[in-house]
N, C-alpha and C. Protein backbone atom coordinates (compact mmCIF):
# COMPACT_ATOMS: atom_id res chain seq x y z
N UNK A 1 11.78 8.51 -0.11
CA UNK A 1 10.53 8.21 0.56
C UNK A 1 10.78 7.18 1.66
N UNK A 2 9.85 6.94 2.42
CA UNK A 2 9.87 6.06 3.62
C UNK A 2 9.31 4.91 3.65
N UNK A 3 9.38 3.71 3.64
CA UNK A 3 7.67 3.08 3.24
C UNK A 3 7.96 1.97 4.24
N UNK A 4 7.09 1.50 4.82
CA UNK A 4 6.65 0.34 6.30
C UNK A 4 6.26 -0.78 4.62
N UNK A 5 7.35 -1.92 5.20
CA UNK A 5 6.63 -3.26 4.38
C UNK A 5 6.25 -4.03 5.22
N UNK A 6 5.29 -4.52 4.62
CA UNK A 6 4.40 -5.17 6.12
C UNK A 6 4.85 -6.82 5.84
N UNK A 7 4.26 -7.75 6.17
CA UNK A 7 5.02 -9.17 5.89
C UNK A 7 4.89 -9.73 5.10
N UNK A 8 4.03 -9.14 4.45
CA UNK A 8 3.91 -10.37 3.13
C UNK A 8 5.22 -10.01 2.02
N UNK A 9 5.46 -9.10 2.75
CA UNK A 9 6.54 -8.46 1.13
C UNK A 9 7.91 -8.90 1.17
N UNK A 10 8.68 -9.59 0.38
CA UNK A 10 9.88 -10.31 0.29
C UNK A 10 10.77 -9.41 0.76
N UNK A 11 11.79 -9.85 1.07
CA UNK A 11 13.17 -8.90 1.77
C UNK A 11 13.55 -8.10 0.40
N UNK A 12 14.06 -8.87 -0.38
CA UNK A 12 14.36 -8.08 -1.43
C UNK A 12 13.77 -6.97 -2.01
N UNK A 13 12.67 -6.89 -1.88
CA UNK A 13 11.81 -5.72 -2.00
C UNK A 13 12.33 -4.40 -1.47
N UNK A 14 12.58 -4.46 0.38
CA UNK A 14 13.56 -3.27 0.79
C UNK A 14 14.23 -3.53 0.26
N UNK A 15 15.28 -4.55 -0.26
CA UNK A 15 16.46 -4.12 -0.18
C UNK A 15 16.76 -3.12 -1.58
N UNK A 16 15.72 -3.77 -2.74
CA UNK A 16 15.45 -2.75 -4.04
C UNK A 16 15.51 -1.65 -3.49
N UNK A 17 14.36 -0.86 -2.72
CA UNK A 17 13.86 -0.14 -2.71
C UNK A 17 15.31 1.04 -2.03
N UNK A 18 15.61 0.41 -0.98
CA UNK A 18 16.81 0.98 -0.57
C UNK A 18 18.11 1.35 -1.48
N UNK A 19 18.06 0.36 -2.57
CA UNK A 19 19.08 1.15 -3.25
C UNK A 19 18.92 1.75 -4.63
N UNK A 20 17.79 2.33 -4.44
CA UNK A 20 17.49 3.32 -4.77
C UNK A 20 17.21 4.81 -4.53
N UNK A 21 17.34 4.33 -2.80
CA UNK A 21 17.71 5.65 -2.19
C UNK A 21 16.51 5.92 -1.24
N UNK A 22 15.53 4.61 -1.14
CA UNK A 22 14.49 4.63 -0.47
C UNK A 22 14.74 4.05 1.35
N UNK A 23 14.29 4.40 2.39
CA UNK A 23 14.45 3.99 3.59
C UNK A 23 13.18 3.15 3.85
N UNK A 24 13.39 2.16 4.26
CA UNK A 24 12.29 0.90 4.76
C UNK A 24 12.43 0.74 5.95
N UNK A 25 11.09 0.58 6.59
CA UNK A 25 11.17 -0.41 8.09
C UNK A 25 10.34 -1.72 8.01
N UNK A 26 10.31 -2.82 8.76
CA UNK A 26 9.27 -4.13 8.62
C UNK A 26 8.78 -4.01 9.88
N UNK A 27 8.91 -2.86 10.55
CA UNK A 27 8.01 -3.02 12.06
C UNK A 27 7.75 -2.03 12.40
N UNK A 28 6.23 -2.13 13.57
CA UNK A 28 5.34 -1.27 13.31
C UNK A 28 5.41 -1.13 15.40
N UNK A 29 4.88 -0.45 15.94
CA UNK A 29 4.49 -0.37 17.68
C UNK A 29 3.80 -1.30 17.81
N UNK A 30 4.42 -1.65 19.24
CA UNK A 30 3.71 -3.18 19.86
C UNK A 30 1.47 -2.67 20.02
N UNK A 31 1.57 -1.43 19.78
CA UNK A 31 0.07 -1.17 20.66
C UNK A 31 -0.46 -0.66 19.14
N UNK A 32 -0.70 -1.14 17.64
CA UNK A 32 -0.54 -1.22 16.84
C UNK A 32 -1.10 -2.64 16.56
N UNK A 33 -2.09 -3.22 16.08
CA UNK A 33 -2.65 -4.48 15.54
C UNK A 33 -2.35 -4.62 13.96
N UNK A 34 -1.69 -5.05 13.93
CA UNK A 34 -0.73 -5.55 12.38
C UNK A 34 -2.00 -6.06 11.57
N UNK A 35 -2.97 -6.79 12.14
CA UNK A 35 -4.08 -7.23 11.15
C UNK A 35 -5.01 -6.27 11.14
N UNK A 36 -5.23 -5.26 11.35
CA UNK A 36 -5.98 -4.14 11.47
C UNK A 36 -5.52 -3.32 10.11
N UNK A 37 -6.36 -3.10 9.26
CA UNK A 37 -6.06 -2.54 8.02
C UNK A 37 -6.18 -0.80 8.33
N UNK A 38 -7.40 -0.51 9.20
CA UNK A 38 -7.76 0.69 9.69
C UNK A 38 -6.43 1.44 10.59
N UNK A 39 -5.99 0.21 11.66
CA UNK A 39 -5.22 0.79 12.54
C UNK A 39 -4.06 1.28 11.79
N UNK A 40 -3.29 0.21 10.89
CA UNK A 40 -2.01 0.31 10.23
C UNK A 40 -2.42 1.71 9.58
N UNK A 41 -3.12 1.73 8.54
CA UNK A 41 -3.09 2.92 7.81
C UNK A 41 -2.97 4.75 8.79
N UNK A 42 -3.90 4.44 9.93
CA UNK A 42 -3.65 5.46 10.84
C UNK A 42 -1.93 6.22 11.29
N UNK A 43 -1.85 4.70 11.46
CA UNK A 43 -0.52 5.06 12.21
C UNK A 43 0.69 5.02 10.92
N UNK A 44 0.60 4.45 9.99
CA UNK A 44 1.58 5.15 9.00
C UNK A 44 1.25 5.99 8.02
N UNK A 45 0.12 7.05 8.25
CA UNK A 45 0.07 8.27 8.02
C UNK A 45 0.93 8.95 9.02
N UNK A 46 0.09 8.93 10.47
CA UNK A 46 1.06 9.92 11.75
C UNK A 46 2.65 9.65 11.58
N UNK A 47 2.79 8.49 11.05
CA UNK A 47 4.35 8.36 10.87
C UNK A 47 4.98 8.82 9.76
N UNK A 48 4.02 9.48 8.69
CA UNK A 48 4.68 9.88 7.46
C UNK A 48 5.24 8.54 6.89
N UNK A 49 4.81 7.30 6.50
CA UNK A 49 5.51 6.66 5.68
C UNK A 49 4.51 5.68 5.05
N UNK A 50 4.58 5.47 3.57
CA UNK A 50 4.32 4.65 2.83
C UNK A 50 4.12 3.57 3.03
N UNK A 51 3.11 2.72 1.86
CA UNK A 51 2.96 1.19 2.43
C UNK A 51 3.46 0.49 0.91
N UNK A 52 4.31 -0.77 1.59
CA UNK A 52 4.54 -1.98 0.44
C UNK A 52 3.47 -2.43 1.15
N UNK A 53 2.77 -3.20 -0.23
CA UNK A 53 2.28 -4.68 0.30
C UNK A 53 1.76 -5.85 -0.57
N UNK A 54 1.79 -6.92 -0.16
CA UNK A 54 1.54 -7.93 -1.24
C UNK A 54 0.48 -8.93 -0.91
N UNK A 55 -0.43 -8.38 -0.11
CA UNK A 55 -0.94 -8.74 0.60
C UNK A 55 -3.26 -8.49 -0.07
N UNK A 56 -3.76 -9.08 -0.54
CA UNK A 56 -4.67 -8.43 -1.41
C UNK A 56 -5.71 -8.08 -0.56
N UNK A 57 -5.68 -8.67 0.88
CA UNK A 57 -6.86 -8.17 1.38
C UNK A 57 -6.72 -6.84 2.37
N UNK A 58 -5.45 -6.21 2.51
CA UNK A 58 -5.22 -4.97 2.44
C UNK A 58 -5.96 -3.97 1.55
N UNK A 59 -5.56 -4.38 0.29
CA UNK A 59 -5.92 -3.56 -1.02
C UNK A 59 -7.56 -3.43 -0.97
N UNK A 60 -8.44 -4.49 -0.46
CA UNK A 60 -9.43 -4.63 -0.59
C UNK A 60 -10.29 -4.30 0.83
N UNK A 61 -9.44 -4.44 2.07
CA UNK A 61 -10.08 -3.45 3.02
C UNK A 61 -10.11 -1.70 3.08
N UNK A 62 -9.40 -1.45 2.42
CA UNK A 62 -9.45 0.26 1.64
C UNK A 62 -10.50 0.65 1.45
N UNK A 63 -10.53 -0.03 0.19
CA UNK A 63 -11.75 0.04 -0.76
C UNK A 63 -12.78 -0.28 -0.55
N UNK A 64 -13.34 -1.44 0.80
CA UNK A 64 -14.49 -1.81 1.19
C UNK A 64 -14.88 -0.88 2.06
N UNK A 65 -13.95 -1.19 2.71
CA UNK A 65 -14.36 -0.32 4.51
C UNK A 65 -14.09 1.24 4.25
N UNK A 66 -13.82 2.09 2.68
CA UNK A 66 -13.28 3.20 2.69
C UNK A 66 -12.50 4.07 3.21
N UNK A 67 -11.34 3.52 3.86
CA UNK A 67 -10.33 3.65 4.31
C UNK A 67 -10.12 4.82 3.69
N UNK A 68 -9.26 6.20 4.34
CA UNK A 68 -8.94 7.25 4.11
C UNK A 68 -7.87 7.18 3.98
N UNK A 69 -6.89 6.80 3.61
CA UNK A 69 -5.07 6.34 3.48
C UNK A 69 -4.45 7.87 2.34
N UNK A 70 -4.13 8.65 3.33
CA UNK A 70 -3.41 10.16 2.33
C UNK A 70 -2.06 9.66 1.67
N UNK A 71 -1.41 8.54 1.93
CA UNK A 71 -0.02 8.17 1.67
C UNK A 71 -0.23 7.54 0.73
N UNK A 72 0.83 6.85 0.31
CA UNK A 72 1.09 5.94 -0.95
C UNK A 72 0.74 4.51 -0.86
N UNK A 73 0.21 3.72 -1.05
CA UNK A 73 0.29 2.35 -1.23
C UNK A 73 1.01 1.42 -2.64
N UNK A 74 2.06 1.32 -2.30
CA UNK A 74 2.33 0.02 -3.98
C UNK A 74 2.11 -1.45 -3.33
N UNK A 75 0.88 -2.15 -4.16
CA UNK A 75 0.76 -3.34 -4.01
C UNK A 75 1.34 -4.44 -5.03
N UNK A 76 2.26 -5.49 -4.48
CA UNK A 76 2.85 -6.05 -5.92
C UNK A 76 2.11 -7.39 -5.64
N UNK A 77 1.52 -7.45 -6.45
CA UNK A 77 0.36 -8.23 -7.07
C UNK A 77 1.13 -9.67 -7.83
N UNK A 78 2.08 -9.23 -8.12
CA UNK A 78 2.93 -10.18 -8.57
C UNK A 78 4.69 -10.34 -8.55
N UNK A 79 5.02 -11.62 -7.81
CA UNK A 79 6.62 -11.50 -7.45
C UNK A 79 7.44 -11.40 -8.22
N UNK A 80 7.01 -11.49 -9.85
CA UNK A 80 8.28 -11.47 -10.90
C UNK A 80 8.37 -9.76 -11.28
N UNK A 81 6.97 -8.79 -10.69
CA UNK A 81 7.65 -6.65 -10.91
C UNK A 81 8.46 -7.16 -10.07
N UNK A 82 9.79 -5.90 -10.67
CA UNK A 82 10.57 -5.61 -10.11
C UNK A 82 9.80 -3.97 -9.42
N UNK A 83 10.28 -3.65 -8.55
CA UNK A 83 9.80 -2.48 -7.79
C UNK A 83 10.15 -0.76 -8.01
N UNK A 84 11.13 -0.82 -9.05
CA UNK A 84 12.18 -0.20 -9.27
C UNK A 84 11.24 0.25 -10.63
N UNK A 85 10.72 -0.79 -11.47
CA UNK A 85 9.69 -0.39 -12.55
C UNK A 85 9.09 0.83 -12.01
N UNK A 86 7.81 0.46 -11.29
CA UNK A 86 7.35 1.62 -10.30
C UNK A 86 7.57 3.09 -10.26
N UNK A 87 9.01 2.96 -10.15
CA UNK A 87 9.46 4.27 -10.36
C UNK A 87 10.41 4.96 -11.26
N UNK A 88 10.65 3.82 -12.40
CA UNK A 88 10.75 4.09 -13.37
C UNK A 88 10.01 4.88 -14.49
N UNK A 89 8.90 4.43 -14.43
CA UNK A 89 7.49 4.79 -14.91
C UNK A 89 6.78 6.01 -14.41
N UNK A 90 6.68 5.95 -12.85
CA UNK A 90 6.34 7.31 -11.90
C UNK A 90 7.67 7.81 -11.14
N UNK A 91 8.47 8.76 -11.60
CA UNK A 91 9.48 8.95 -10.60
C UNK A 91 9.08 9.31 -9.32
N UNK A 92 8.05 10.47 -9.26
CA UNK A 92 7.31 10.80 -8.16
C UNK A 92 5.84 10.04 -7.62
N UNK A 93 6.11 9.25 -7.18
CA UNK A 93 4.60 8.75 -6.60
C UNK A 93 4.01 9.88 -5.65
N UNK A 94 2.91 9.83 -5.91
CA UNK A 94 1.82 11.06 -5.19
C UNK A 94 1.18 9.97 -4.06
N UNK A 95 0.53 10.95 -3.42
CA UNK A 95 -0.12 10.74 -1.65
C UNK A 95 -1.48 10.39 -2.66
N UNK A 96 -2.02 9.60 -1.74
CA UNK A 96 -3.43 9.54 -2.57
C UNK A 96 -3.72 8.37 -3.78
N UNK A 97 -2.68 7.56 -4.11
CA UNK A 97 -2.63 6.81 -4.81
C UNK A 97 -2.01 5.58 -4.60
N UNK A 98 -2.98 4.70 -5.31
CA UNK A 98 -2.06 2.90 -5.13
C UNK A 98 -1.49 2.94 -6.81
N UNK A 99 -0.46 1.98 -6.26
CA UNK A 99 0.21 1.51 -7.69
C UNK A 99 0.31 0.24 -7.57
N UNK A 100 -0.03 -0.19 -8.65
CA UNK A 100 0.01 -1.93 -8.41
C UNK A 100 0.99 -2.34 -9.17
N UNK A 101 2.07 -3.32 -8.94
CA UNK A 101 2.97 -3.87 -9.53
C UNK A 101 2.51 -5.20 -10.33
N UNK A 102 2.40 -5.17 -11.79
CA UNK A 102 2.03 -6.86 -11.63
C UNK A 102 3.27 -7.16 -12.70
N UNK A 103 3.40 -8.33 -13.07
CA UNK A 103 4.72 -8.74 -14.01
C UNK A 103 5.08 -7.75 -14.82
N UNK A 104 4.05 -7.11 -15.58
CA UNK A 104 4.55 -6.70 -16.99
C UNK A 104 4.67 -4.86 -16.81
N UNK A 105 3.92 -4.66 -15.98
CA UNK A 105 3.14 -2.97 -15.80
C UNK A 105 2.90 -2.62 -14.43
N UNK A 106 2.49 -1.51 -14.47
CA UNK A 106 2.58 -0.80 -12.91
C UNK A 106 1.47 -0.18 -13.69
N UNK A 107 0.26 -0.36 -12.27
CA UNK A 107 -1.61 0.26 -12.80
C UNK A 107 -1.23 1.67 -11.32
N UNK A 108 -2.23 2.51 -11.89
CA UNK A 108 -2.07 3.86 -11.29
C UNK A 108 -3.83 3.97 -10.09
N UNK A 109 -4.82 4.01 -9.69
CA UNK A 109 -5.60 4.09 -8.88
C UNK A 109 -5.93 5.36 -7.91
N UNK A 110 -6.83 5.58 -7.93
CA UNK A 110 -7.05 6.57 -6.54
C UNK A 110 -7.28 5.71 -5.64
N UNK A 111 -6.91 6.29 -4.20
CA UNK A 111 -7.39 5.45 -3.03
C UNK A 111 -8.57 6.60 -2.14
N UNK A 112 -9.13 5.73 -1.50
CA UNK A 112 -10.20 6.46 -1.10
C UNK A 112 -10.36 7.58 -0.06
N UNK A 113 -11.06 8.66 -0.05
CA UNK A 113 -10.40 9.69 0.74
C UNK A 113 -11.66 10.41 1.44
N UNK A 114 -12.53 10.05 1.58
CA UNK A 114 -13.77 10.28 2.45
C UNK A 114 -14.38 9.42 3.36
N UNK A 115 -13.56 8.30 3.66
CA UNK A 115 -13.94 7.59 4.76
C UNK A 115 -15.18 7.10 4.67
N UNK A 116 -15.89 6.37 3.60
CA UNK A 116 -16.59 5.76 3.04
C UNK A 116 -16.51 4.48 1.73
N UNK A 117 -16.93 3.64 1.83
CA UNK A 117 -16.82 2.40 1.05
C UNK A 117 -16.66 2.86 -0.45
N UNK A 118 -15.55 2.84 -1.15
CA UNK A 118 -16.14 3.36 -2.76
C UNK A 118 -16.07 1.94 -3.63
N UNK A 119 -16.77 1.12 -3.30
CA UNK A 119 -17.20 -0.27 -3.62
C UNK A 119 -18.87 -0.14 -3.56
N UNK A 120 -19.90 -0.78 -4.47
CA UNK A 120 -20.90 -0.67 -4.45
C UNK A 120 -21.22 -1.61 -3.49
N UNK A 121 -21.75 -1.76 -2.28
CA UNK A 121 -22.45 -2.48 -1.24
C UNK A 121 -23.30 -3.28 -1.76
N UNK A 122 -23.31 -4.75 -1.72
CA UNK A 122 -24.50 -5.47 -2.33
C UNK A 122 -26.21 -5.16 -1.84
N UNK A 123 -27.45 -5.18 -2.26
CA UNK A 123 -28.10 -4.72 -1.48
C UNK A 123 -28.75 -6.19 -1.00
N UNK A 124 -29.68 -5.80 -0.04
CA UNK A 124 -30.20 -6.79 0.73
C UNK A 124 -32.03 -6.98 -0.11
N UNK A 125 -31.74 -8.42 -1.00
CA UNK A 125 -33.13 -8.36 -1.45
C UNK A 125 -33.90 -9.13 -0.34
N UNK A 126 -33.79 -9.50 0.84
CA UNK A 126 -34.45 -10.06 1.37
C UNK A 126 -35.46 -9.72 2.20
């Protein structure tokens, strides 16, 4: 697999991931807004590649803003998973899904795929 780690994610992370037979990049096109949760996800779909990230308000602009992300996301939630668990557990990670790394376990998730919030919107009692 291919996967873009964006910055929050420790070096060692590629370098796991790589020897396991995985290819990583940490950079993305200058015309590309790195804090843009919408933009990133666009453009590493068209690029065919996966997302590391450790980063929670990624995970949570998805899910708010209903981000349509067809690729993979693993978020490690915590620095003591090893990454390699992950796919120990799932050899094949599927399109369409986050995996969260935290110390002990790797959690499985749908990510959202209609381009709508799948978070309940607070309502406005005012």
């Amino acid at each position: 697999m291919r996967f873009y780690l964006d910055p929050s994610v420790d070096a060692a992370v590629g370098q796991r991931l790589t020897q396991l037979g995985h290819h990583t990049q940490s950079t993305h096109p200058d015309d590309v807004d790195a804090s843009s949760t919408p933009e990133l996800c666009l453009w590493m779909s068209k690029s065919g590649l996966q997302w590391v990230t450790a980063e929670r308000s990624n995970i949570d602009a998805i899910y708010d803003q209903g981000i349509a992300f067809h690729g993979t996301v693993v978020f490690i939630q915590s620095p003591e998973g090893d990454i390699a668990d992950v796919f120990q557990r799932y050899p094949t990670l599927k399109s369409g899904r986050l995996y969260t790394l935290t110390a002990r376990k790797t959690k499985v998730r749908q990510l959202p795929t209609n381009n709508k919030p799948s978070r309940p919107t607070p309502k406005n009692t005012g």
